[in-house]
N, C-alpha and C. Protein backbone atom coordinates (compact mmCIF):
# COMPACT_ATOMS: atom_id res chain seq x y z
N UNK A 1 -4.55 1.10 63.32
CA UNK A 1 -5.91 1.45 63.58
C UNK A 1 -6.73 1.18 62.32
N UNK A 2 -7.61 0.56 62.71
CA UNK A 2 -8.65 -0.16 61.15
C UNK A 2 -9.59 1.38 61.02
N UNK A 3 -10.26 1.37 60.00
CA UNK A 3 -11.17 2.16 59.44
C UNK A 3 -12.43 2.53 60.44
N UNK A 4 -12.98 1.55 60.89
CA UNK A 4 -13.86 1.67 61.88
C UNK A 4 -13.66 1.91 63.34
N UNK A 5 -12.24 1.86 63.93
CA UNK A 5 -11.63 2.71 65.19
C UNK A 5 -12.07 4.34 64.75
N UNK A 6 -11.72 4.59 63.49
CA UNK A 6 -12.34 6.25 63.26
C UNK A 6 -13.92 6.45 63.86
N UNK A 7 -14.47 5.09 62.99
CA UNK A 7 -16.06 6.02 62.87
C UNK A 7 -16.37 5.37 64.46
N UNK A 8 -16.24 4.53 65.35
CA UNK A 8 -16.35 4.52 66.67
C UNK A 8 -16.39 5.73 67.30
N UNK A 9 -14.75 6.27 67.04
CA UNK A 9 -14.24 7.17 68.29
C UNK A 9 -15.49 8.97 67.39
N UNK A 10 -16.16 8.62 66.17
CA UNK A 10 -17.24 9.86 65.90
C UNK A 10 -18.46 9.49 66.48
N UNK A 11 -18.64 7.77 66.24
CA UNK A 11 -20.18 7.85 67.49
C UNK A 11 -19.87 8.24 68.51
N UNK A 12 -18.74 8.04 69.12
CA UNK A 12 -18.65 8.58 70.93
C UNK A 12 -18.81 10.10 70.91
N UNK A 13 -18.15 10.39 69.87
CA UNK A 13 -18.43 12.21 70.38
C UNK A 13 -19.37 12.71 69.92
N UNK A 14 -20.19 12.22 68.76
CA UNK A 14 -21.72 12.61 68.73
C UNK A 14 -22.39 12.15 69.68
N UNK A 15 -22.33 11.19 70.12
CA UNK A 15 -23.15 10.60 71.62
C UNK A 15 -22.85 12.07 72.82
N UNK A 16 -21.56 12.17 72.79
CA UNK A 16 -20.92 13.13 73.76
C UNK A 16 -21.78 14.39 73.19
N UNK A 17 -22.03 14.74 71.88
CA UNK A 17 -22.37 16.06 71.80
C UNK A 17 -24.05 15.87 71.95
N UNK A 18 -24.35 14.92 71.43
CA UNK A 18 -26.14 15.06 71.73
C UNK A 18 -26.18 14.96 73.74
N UNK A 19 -25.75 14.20 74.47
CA UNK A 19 -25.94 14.35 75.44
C UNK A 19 -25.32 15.79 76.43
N UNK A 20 -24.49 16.49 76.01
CA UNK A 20 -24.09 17.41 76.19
C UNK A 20 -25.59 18.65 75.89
N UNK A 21 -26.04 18.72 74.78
CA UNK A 21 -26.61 19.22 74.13
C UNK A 21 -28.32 19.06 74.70
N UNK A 22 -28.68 17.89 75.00
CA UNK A 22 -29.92 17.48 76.19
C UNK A 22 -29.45 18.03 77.17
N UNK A 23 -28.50 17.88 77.86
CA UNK A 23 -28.46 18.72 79.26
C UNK A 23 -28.71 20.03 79.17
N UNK A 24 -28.06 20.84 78.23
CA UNK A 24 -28.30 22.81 77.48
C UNK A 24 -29.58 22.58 77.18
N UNK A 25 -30.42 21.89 76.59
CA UNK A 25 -31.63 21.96 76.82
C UNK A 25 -32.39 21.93 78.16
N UNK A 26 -32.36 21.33 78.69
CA UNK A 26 -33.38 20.72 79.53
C UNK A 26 -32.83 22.18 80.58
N UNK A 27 -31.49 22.65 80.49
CA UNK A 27 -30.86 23.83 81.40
C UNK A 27 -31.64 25.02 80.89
N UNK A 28 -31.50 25.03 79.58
CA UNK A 28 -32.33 26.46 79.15
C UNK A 28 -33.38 26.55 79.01
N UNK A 29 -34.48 25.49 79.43
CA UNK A 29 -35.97 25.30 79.41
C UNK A 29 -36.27 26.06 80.63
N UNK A 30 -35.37 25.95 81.35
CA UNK A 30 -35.74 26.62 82.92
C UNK A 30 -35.38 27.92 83.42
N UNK A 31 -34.29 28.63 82.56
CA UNK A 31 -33.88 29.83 82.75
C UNK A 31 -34.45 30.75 81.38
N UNK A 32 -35.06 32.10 82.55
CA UNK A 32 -35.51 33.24 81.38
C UNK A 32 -35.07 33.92 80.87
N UNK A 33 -34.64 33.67 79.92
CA UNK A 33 -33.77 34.17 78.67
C UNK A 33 -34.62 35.18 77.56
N UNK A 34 -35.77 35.84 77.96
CA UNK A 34 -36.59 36.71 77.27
C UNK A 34 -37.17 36.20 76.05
N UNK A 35 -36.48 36.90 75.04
CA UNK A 35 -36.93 36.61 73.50
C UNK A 35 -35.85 35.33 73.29
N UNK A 36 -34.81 35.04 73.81
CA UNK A 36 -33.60 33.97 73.49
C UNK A 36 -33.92 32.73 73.96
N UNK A 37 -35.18 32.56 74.34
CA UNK A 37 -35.56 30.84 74.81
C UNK A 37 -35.74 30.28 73.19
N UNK A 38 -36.40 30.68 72.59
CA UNK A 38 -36.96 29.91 71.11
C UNK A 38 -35.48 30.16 70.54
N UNK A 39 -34.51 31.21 70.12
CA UNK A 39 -34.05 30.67 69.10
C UNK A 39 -32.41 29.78 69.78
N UNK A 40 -32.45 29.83 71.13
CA UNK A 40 -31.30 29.26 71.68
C UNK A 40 -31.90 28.19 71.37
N UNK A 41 -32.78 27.42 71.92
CA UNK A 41 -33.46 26.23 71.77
C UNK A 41 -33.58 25.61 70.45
N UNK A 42 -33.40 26.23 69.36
CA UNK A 42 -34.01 26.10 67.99
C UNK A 42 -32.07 25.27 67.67
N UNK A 43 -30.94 26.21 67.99
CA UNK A 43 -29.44 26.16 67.99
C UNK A 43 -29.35 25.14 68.34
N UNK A 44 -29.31 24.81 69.70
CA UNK A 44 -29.54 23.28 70.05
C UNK A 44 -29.68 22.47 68.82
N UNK A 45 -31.10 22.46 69.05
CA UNK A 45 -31.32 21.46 68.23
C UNK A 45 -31.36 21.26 67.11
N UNK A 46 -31.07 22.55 65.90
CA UNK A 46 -30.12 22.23 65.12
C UNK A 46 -28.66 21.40 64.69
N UNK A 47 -28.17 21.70 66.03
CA UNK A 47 -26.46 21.23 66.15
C UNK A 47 -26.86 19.48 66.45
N UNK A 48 -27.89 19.86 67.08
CA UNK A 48 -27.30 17.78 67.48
C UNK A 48 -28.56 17.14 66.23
N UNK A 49 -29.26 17.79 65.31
CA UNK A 49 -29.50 17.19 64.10
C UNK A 49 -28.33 17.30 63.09
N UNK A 50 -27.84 18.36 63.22
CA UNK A 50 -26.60 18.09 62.43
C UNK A 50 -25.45 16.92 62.24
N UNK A 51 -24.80 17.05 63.57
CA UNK A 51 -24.27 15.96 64.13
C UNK A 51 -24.70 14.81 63.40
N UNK A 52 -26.53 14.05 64.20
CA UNK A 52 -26.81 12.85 63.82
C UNK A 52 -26.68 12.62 62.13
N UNK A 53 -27.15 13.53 61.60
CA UNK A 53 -27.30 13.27 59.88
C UNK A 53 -25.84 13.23 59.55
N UNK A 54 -24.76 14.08 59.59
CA UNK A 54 -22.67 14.15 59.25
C UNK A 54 -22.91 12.81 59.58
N UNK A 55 -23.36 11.83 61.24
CA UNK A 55 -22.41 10.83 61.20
C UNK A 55 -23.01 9.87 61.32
N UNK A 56 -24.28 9.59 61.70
CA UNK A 56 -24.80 8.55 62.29
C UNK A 56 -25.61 8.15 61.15
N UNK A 57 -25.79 9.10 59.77
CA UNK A 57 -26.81 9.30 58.78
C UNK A 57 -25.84 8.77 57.30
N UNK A 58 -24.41 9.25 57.95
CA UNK A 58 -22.79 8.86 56.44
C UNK A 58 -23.35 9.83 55.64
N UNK A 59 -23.74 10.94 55.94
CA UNK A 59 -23.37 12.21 54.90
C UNK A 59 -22.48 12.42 54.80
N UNK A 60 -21.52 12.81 55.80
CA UNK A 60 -20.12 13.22 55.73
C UNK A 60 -19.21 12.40 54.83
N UNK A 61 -19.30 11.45 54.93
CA UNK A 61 -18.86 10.49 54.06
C UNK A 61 -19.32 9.87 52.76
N UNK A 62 -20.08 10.52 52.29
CA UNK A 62 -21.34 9.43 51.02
C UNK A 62 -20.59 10.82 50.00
N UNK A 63 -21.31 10.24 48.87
CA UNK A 63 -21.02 10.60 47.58
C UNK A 63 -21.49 11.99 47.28
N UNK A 64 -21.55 12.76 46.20
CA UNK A 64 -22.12 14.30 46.12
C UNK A 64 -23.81 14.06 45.78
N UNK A 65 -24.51 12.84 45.28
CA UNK A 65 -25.68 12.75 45.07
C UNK A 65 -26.58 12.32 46.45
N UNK A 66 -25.86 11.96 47.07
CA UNK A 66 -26.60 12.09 48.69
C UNK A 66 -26.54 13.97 49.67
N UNK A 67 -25.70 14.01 49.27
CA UNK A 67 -25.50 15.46 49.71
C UNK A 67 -26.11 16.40 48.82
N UNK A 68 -26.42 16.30 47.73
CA UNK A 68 -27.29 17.48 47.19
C UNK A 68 -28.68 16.56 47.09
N UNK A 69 -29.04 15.31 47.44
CA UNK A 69 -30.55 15.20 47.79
C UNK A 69 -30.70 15.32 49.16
N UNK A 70 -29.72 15.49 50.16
CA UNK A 70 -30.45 16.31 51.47
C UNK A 70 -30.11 17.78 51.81
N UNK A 71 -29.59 18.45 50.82
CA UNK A 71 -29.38 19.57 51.04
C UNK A 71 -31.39 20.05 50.32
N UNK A 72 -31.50 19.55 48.85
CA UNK A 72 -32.69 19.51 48.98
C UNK A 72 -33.59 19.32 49.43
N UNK A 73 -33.76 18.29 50.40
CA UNK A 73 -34.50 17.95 51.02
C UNK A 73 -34.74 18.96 52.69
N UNK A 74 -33.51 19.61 52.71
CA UNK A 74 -33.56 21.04 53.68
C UNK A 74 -34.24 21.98 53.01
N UNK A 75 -34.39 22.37 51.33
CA UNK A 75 -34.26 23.62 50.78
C UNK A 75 -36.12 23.47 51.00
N UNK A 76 -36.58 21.87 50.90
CA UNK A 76 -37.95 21.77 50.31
C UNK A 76 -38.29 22.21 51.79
N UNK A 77 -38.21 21.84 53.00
CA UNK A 77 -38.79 21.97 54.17
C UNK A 77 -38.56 23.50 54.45
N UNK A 78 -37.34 24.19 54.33
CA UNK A 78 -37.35 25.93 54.37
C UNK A 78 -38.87 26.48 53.76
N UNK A 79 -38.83 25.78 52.48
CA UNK A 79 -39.92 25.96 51.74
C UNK A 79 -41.64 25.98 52.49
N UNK A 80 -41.86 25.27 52.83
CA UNK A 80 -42.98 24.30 53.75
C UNK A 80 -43.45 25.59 55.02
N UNK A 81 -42.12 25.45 55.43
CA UNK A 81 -41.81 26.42 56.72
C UNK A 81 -42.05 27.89 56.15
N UNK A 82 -41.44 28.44 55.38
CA UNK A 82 -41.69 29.60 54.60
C UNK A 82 -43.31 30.14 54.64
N UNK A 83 -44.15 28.73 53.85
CA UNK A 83 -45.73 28.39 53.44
C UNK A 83 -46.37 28.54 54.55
N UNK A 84 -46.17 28.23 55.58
CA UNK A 84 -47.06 27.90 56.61
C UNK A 84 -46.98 29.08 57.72
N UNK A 85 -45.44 29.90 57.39
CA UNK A 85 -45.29 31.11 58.53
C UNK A 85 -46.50 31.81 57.83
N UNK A 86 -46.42 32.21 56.29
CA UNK A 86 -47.03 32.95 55.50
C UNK A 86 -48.67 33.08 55.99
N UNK A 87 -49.06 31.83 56.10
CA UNK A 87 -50.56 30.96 56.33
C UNK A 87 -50.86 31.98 57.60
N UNK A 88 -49.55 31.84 58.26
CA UNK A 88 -50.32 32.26 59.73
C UNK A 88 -50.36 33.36 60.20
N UNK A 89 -49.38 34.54 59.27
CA UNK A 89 -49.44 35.75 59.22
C UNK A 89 -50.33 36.00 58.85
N UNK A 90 -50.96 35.57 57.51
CA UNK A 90 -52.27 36.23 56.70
C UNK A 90 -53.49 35.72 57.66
N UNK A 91 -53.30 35.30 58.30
CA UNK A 91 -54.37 34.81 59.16
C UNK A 91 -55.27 36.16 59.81
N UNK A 92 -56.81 36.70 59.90
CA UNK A 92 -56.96 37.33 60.88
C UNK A 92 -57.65 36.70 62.38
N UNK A 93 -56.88 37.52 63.43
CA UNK A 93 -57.15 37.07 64.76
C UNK A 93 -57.86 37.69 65.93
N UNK A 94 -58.69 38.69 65.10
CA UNK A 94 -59.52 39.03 65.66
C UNK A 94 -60.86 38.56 66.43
């Protein structure tokens, strides 16, 4: 088995898990799940960004200076996200 029979048989099962993962979506868009629609939905689609970036992106595989510039590049957007919840709390809505 050559090197690239590996990373094949990982596109198929990231293919398998993002399409797996669209169907749990498009399933839990329609059932009322109370307060658990946003962060089931959020899980999702965490997992099949995950997925794409490990394999389809060669994080999993690349060196430690690719992996600590997208771990940063998560820490800066937490950041962003952090800024902007802040924005909209201080907001009044009266």
């Amino acid at each position: 088995m050559s090197a690239h029979a590996g990373a094949i048989k990982g596109y198929f099962a990231v293919f398998a898990v993002l399409m797996v993962g669209t169907m749990l979506t498009y399933y839990a868009a329609f059932q009322d799940l109370g307060i658990w629609n946003t962060p089931i939905a959020l899980f999702i689609a965490v997992t099949k960004a995950v997925c794409v970036v490990l394999i389809f992106m060669h994080v999993k595989d690349s060196n430690r200076l690719t992996k600590v510039t997208v771990v940063a590049g998560l820490f800066w957007l937490m950041i962003l996200f952090f800024l902007t919840m802040v924005d909209f709390a201080s907001r009044p809505w009266s």
